[in-house]
C-alpha atoms as a PDB file:
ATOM      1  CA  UNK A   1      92.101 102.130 128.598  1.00  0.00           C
ATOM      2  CA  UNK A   2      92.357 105.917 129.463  1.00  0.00           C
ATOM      3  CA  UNK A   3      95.310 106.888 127.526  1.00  0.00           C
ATOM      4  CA  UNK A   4      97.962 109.064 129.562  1.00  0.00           C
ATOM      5  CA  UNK A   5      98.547 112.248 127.226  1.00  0.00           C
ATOM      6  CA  UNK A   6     100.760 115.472 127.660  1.00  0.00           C
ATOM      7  CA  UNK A   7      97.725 117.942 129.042  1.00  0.00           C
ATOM      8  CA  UNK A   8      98.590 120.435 125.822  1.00  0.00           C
ATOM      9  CA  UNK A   9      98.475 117.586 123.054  1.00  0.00           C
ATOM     10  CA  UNK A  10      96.078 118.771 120.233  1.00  0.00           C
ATOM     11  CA  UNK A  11      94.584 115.566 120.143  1.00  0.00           C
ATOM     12  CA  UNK A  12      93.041 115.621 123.582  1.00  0.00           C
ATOM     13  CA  UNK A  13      90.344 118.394 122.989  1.00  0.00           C
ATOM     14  CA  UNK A  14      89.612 116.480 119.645  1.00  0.00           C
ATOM     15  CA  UNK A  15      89.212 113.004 121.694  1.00  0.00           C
ATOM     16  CA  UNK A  16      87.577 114.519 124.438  1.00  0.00           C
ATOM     17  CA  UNK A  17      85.119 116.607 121.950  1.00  0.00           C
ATOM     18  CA  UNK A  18      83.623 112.854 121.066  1.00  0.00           C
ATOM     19  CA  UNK A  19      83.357 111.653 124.358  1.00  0.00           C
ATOM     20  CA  UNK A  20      86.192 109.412 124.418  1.00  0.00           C
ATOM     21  CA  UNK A  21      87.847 109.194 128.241  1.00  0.00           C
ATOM     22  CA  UNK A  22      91.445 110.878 128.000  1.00  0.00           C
ATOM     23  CA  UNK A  23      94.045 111.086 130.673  1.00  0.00           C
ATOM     24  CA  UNK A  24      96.392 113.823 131.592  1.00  0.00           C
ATOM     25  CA  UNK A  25      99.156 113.381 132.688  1.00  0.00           C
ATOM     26  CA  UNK A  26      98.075 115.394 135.930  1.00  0.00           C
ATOM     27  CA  UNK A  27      95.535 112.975 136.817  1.00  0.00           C
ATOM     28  CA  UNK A  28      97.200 109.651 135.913  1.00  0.00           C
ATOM     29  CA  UNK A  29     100.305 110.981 138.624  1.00  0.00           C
ATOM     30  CA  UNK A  30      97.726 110.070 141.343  1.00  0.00           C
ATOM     31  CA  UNK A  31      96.990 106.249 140.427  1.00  0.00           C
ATOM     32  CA  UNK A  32      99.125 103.554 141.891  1.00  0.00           C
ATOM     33  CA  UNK A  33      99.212 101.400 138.768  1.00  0.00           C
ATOM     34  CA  UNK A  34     101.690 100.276 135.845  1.00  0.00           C
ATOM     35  CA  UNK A  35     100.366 101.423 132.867  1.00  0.00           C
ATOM     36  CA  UNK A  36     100.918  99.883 129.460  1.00  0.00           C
ATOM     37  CA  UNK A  37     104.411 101.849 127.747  1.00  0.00           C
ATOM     38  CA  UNK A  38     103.057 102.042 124.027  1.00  0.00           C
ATOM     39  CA  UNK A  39     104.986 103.650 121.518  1.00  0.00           C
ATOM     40  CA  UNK A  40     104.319 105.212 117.888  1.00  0.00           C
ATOM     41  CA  UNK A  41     106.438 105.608 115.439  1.00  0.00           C
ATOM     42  CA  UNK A  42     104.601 108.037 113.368  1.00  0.00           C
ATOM     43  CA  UNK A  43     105.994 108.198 109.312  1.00  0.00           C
ATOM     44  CA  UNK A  44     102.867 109.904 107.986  1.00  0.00           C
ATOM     45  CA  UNK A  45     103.216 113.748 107.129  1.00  0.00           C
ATOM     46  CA  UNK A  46     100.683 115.069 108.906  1.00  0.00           C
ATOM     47  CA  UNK A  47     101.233 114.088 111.923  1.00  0.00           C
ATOM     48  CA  UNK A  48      98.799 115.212 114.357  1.00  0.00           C
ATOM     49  CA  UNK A  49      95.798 114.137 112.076  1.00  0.00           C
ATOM     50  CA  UNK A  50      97.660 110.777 112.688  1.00  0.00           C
ATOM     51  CA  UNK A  51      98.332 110.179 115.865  1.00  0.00           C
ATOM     52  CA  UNK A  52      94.495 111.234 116.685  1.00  0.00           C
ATOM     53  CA  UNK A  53      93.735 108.750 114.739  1.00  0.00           C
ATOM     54  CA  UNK A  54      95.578 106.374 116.452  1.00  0.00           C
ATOM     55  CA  UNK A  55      95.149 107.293 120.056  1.00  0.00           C
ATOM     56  CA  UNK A  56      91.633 107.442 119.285  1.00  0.00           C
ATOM     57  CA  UNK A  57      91.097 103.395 118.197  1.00  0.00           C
ATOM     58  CA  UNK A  58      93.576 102.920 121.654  1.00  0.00           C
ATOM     59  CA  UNK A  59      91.115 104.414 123.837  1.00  0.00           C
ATOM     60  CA  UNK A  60      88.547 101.799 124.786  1.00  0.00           C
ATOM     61  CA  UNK A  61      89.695  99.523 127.017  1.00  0.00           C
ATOM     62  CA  UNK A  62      89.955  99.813 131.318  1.00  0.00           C
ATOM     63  CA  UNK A  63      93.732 100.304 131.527  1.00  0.00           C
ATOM     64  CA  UNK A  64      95.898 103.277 131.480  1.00  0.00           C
ATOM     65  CA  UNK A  65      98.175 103.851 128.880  1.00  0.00           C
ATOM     66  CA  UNK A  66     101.209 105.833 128.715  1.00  0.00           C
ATOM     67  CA  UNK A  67     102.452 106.810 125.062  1.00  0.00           C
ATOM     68  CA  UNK A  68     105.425 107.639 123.768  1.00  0.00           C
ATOM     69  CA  UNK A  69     105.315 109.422 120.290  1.00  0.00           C
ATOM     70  CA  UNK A  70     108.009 108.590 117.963  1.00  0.00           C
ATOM     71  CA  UNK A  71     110.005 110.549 115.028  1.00  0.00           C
ATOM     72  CA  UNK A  72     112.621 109.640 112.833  1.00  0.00           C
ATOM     73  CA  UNK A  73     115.994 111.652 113.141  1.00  0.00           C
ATOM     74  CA  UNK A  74     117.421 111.188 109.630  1.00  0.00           C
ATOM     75  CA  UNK A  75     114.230 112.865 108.128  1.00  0.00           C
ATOM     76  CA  UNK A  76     112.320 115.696 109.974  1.00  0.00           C
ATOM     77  CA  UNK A  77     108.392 116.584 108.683  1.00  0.00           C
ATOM     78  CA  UNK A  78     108.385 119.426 107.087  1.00  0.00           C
ATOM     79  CA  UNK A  79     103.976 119.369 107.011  1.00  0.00           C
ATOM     80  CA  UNK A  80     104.029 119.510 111.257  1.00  0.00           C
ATOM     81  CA  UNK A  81     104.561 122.444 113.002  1.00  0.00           C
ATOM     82  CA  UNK A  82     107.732 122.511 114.910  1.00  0.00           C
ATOM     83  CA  UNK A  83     107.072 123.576 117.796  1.00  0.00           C
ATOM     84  CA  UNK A  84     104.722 120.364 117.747  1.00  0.00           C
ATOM     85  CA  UNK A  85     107.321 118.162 117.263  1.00  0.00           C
ATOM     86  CA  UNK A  86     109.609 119.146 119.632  1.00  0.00           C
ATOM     87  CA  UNK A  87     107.066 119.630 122.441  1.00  0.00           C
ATOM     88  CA  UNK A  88     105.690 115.914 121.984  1.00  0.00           C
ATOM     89  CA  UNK A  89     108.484 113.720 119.731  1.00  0.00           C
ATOM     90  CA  UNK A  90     111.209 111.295 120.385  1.00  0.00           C
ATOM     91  CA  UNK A  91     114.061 110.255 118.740  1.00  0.00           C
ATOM     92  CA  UNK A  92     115.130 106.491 118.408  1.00  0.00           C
ATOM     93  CA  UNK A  93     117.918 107.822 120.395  1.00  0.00           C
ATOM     94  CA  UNK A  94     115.700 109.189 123.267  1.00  0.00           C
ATOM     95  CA  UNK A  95     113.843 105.877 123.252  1.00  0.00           C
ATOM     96  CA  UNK A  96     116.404 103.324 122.169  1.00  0.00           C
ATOM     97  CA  UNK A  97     117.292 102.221 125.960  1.00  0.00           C
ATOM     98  CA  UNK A  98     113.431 101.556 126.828  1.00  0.00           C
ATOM     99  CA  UNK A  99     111.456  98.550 126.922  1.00  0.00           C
ATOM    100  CA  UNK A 100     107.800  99.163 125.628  1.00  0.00           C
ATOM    101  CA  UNK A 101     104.867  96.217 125.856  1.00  0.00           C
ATOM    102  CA  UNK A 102     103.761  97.892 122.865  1.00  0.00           C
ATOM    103  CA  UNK A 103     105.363  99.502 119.548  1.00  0.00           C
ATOM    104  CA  UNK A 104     103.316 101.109 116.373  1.00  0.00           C
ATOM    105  CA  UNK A 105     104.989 101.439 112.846  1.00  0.00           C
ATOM    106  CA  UNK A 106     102.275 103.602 111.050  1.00  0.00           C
ATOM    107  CA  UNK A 107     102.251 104.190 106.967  1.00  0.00           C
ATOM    108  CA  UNK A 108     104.051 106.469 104.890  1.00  0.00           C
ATOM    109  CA  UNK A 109     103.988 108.175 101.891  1.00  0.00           C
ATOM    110  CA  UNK A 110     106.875 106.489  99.983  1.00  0.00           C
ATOM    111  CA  UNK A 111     105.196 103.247  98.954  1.00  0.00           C
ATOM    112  CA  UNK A 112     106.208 103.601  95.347  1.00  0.00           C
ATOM    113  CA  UNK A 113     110.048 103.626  96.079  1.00  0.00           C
ATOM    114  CA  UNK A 114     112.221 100.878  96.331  1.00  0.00           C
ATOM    115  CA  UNK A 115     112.873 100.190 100.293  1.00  0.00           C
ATOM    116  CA  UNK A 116     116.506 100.772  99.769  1.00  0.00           C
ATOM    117  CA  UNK A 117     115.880 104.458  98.442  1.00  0.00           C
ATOM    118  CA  UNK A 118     113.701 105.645 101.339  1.00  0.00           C
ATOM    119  CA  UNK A 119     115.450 108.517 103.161  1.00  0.00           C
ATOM    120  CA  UNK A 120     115.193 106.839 106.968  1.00  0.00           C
ATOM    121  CA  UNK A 121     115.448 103.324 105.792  1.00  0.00           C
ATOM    122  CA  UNK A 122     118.970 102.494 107.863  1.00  0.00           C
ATOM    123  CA  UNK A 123     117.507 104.070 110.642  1.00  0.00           C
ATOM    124  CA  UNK A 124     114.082 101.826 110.479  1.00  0.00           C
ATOM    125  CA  UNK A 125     115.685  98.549 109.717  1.00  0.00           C
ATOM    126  CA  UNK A 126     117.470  99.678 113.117  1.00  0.00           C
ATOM    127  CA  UNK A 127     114.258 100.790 115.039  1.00  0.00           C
ATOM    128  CA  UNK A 128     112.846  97.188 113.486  1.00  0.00           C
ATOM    129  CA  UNK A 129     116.155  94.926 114.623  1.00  0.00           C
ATOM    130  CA  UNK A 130     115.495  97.098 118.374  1.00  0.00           C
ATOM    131  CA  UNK A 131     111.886  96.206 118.679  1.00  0.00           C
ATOM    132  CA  UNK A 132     112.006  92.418 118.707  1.00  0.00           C
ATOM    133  CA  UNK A 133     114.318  92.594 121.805  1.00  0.00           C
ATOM    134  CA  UNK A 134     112.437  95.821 123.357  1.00  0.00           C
ATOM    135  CA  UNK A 135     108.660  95.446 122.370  1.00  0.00           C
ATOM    136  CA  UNK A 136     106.115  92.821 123.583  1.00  0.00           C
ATOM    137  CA  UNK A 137     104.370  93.387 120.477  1.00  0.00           C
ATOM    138  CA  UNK A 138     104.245  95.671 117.213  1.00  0.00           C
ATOM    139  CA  UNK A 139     101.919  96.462 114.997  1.00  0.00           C
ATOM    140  CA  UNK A 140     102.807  97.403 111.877  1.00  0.00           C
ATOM    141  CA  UNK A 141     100.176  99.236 109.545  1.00  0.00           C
ATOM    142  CA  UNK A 142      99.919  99.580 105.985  1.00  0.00           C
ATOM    143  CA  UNK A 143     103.480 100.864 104.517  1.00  0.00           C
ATOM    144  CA  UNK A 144     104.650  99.860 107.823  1.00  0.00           C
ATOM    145  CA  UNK A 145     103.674  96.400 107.265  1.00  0.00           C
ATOM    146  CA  UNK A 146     104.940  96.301 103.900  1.00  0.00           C
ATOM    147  CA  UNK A 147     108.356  97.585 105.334  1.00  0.00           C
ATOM    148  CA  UNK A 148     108.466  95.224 108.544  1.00  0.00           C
ATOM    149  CA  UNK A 149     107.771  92.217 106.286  1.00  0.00           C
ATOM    150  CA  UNK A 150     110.018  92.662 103.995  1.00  0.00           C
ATOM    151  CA  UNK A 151     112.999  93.676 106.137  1.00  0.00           C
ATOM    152  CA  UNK A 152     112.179  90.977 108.761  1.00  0.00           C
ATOM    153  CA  UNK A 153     111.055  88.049 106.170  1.00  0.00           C
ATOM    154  CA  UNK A 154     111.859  88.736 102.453  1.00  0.00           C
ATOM    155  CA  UNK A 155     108.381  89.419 101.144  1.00  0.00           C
ATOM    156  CA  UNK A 156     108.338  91.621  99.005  1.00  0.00           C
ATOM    157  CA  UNK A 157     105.924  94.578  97.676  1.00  0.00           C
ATOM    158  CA  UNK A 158     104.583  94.512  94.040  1.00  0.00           C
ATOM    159  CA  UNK A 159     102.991  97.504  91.965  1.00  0.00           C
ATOM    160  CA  UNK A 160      99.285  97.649  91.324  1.00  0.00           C
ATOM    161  CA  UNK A 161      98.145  98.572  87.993  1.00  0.00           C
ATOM    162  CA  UNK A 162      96.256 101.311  89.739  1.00  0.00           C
ATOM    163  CA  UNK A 163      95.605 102.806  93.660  1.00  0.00           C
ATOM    164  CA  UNK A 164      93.529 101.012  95.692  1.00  0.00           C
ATOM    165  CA  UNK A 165      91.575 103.046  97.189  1.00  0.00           C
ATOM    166  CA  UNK A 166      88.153 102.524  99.139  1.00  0.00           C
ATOM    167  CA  UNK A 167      86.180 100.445 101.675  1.00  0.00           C
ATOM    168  CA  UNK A 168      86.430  96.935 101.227  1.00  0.00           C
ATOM    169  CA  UNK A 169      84.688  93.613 102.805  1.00  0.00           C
ATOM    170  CA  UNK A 170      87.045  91.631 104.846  1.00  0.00           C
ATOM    171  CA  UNK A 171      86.863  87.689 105.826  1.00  0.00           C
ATOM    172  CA  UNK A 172      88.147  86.388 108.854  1.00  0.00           C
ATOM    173  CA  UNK A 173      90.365  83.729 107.823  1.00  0.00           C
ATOM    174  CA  UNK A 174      91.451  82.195 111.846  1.00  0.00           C
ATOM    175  CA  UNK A 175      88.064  82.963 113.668  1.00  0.00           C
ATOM    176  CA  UNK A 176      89.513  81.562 117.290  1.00  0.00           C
ATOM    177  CA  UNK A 177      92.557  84.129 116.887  1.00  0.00           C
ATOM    178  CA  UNK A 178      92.169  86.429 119.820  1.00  0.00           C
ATOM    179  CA  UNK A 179      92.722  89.257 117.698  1.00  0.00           C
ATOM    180  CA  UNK A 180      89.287  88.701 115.535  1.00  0.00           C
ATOM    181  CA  UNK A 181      87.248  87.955 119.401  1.00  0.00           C
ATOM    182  CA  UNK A 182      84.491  89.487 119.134  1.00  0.00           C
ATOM    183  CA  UNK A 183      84.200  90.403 114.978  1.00  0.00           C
ATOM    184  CA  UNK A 184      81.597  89.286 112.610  1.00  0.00           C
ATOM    185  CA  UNK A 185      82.603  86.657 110.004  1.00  0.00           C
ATOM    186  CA  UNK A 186      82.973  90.019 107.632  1.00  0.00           C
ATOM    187  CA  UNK A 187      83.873  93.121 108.140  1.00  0.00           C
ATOM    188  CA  UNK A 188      84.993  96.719 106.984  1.00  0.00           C
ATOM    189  CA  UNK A 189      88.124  98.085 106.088  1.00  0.00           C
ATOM    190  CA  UNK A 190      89.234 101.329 104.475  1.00  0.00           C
ATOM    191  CA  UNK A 191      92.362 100.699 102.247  1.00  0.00           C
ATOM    192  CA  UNK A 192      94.859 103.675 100.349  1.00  0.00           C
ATOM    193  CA  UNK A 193      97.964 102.359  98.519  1.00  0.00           C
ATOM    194  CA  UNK A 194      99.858 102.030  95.282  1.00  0.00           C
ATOM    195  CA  UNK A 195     101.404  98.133  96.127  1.00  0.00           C
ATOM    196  CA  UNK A 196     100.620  94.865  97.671  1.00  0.00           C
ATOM    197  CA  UNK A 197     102.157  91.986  98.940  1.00  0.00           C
ATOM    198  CA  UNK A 198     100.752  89.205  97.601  1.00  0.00           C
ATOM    199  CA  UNK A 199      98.848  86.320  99.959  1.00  0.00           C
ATOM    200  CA  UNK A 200     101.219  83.875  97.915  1.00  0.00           C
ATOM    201  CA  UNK A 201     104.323  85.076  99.609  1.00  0.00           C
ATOM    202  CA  UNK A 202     102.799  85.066 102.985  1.00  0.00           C
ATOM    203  CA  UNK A 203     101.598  81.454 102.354  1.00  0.00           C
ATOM    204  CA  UNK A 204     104.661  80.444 101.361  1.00  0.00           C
ATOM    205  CA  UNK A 205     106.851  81.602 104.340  1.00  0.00           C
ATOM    206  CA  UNK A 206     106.645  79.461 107.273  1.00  0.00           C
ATOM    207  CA  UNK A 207     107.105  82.181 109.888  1.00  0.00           C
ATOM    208  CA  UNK A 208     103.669  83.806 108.823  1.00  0.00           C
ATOM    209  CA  UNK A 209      99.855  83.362 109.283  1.00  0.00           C
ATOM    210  CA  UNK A 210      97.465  85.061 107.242  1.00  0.00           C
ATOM    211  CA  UNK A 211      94.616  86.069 109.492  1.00  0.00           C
ATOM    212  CA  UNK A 212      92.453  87.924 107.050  1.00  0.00           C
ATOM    213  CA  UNK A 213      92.504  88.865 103.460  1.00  0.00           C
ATOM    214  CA  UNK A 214      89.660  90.349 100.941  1.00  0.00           C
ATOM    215  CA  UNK A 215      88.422  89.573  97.877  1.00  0.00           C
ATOM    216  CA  UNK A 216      88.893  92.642  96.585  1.00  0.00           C
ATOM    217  CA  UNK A 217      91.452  94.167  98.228  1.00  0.00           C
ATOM    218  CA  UNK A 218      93.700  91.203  99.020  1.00  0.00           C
ATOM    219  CA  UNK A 219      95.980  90.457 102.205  1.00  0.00           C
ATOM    220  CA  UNK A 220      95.082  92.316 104.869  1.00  0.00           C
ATOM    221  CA  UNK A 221      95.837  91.083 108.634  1.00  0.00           C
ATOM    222  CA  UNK A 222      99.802  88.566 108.600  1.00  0.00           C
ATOM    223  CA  UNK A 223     101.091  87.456 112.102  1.00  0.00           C
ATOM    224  CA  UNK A 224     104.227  86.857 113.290  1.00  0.00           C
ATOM    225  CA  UNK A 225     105.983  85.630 116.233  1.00  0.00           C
ATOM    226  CA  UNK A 226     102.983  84.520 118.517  1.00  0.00           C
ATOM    227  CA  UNK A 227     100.786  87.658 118.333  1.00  0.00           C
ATOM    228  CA  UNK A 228     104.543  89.767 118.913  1.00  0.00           C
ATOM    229  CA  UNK A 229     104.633  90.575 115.206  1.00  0.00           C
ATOM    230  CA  UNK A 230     100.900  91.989 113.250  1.00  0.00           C
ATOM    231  CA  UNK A 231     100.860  93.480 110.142  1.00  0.00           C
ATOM    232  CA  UNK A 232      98.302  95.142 108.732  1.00  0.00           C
ATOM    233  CA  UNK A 233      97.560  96.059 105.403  1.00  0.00           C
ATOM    234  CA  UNK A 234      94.686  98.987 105.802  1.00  0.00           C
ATOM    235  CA  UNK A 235      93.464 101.647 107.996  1.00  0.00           C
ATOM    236  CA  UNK A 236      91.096 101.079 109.775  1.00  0.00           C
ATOM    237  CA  UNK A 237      91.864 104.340 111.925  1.00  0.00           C
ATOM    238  CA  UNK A 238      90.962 106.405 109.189  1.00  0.00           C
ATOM    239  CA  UNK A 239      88.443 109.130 109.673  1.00  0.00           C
ATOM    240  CA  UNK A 240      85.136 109.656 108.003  1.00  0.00           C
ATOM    241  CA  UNK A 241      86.378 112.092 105.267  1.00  0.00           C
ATOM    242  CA  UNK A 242      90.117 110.779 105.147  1.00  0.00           C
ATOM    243  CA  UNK A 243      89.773 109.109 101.498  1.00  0.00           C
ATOM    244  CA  UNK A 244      87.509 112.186 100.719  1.00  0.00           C
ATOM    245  CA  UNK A 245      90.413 114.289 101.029  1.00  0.00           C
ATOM    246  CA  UNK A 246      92.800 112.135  99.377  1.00  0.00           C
ATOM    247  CA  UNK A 247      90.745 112.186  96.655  1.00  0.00           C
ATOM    248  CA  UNK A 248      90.245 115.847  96.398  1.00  0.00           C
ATOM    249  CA  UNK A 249      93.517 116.532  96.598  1.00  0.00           C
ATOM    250  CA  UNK A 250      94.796 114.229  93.432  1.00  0.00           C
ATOM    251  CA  UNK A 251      92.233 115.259  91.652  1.00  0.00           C
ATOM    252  CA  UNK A 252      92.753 119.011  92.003  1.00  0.00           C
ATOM    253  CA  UNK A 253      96.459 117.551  90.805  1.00  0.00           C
ATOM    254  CA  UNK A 254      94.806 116.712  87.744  1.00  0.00           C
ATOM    255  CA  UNK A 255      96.397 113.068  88.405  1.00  0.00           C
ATOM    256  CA  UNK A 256      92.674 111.849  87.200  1.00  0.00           C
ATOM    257  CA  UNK A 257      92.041 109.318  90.161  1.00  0.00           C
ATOM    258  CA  UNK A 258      89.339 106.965  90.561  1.00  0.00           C
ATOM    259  CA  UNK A 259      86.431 107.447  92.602  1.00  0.00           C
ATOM    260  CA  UNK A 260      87.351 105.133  96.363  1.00  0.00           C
ATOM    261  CA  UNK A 261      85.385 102.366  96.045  1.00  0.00           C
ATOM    262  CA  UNK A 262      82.732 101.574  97.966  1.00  0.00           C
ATOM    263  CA  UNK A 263      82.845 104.671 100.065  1.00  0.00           C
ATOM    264  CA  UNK A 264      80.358 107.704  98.593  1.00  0.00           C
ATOM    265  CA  UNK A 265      76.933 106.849  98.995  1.00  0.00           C
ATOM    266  CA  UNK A 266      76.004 105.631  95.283  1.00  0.00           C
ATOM    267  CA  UNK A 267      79.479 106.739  94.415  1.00  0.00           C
ATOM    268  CA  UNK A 268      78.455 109.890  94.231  1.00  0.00           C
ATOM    269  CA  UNK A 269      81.591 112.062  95.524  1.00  0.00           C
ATOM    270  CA  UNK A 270      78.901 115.225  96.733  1.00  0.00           C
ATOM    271  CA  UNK A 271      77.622 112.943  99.321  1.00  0.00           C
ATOM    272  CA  UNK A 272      79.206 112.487 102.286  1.00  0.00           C
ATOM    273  CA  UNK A 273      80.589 109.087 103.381  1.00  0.00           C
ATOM    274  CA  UNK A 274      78.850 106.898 105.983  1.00  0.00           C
ATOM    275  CA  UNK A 275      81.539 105.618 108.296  1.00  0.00           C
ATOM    276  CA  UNK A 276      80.755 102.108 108.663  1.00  0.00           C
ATOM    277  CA  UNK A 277      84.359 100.617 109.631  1.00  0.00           C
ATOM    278  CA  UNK A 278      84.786 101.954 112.677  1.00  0.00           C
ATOM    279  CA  UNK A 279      83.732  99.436 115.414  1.00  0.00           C
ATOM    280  CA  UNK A 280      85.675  96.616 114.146  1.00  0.00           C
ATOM    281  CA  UNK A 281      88.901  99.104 114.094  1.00  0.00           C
ATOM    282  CA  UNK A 282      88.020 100.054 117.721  1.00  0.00           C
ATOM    283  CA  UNK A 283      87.817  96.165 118.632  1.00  0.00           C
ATOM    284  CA  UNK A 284      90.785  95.693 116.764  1.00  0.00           C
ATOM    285  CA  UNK A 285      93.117  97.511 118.658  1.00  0.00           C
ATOM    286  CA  UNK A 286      90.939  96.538 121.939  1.00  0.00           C
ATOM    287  CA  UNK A 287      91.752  93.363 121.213  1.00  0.00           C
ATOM    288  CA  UNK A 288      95.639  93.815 120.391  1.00  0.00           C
ATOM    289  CA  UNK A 289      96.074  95.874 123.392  1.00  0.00           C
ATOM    290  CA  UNK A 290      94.372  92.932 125.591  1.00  0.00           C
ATOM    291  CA  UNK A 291      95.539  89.794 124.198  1.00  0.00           C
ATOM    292  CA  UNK A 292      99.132  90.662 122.863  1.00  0.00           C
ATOM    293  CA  UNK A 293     100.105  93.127 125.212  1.00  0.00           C
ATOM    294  CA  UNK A 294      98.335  93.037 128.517  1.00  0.00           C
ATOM    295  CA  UNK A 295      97.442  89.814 128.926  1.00  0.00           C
ATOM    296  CA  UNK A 296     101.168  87.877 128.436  1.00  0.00           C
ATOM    297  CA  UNK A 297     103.722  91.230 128.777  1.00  0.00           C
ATOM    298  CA  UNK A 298     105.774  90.379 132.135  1.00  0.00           C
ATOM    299  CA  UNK A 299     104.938  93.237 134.516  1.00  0.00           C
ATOM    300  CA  UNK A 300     108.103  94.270 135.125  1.00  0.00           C
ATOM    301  CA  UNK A 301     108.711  95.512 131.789  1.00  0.00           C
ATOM    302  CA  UNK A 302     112.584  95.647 131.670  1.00  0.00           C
ATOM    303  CA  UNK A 303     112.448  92.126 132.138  1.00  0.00           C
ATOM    304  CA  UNK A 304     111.894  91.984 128.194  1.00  0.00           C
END
């Protein structure tokens, strides 16, 4: 899908500078079609490193999509330039009387507070109530997931003795699920995080499937609703040197972290990292965007 972009977004030189088929909004004016309405609600910091992450894994499939990027009111980046933000961001309030076929909750730095304490929490337990009336489908990635699940079904998020941090093997656990068409029996997945929910939980709780998991890094793909409720614990968006940085940066905190796992070439942190994730992550969101959007959203999307 060629995704429909404001023509000054920084991400489009980036995503056209790896040959990956952008649409401005110029261009996409002249095609009679309905394009997908995706939105992002993006939590991270920075936010443009994000949402090119993002748009890129969106980008290969034959549909246009139009996106809609997302902000929270009650807190306001302070590591995004502002001129960015109020160029290219919504407000729930700017968005709240929309239908979308598809919604995405990314991660956030705030993993090791309680829920209750985050500074936006009121106001994303409200985007979260809006979305299962207004969204086809939502994905919800990494603390997003471990928010959505808990708000919408109790489970809750447990400390790890230490971050998780690395590339991990992943098992498909449902191998006719539409979202896994097309994936090897294993695959690659970059995890980052302090907590877990635990595959117990999700077991437990008859509302949930647990689609994948790993050995090492535990649950990893829970679905909800038919296909209009994923969570996903990882990031499989992540660029090449994303856990490089992370890395570099605690460390020059002196917080002593470990070496990611399974990421360095002989764990050697000189070497660069071999990306070797990234083609399941494309198909991933290929396959959401096909099969739990486009496939079963009714055309006329108010009809939601």
């Amino acid at each position: 899908m060629p995704i429909k972009i404001a023509d000054s977004l920084p991400a489009r030189a980036v995503l056209e500078s790896e040959n990956i088929f952008v649409m401005t909004e110029r261009r996409a004016l002249s095609q009679d079609i309905r394009p997908l309405k995706i939105a992002i609600l993006n939590l991270m910091p920075l936010k443009i490193v994000t949402e090119t992450q993002i748009l890129r894994c969106l980008s290969n499939t034959p549909l246009q999509i139009e996106i809609d990027l997302v902000q929270t009111r009650t807190y306001h980046s302070k590591n995004t330039p502002e001129d960015h933000l109020l160029t290219f961001y919504k407000t729930f309030q700017d968005i709240r009387d929309k239908k979308y076929d598809g919604f995405i909750i990314t991660g956030a730095p705030v993993e090791l507070m309680n829920f209750e304490e985050v500074e936006y929490w009121d106001e994303l337990c409200e985007i979260m109530t809006w979305t299962r009336a207004h969204v086809h489908s939502t994905l919800h990635i990494c603390w997003g997931a471990q928010a959505g699940l808990y708000f919408h079904y109790g489970i809750p998020k447990h400390v790890l003795p230490e971050k998780k941090s690395g590339v991990f093997y992943h098992r498909v656990l449902t191998p006719k699920e539409p979202i896994f068409r097309g994936f090897n029996d294993v695959f690659l997945v970059p995890h980052s995080r302090h907590t877990e929910v635990r595959e117990a939980d999700i077991l437990a709780n008859p509302s949930l499937r647990l689609l994948s998991r790993s050995e090492e890094a535990g649950v990893h793909v829970v679905e909800a609703m038919n296909g209009r409720q994923l969570f996903v614990l990882g990031h499989g968006e992540y660029d090449r040197d994303t856990l490089k940085a992370e890395y570099i940066r605690d460390r020059n905190k002196d917080m002593n972290p470990r070496i990611p796992e399974h990421y360095f070439p002989d764990d050697d942190p000189s070497r660069e990292p071999l990306v070797r994730w990234r083609s399941h992550a494309h198909l991933f969101y290929t396959n959401w965007l096909n099969y739990y959007v486009y496939q079963s959203t009714p055309y006329v999307i108010e009809s939601l």
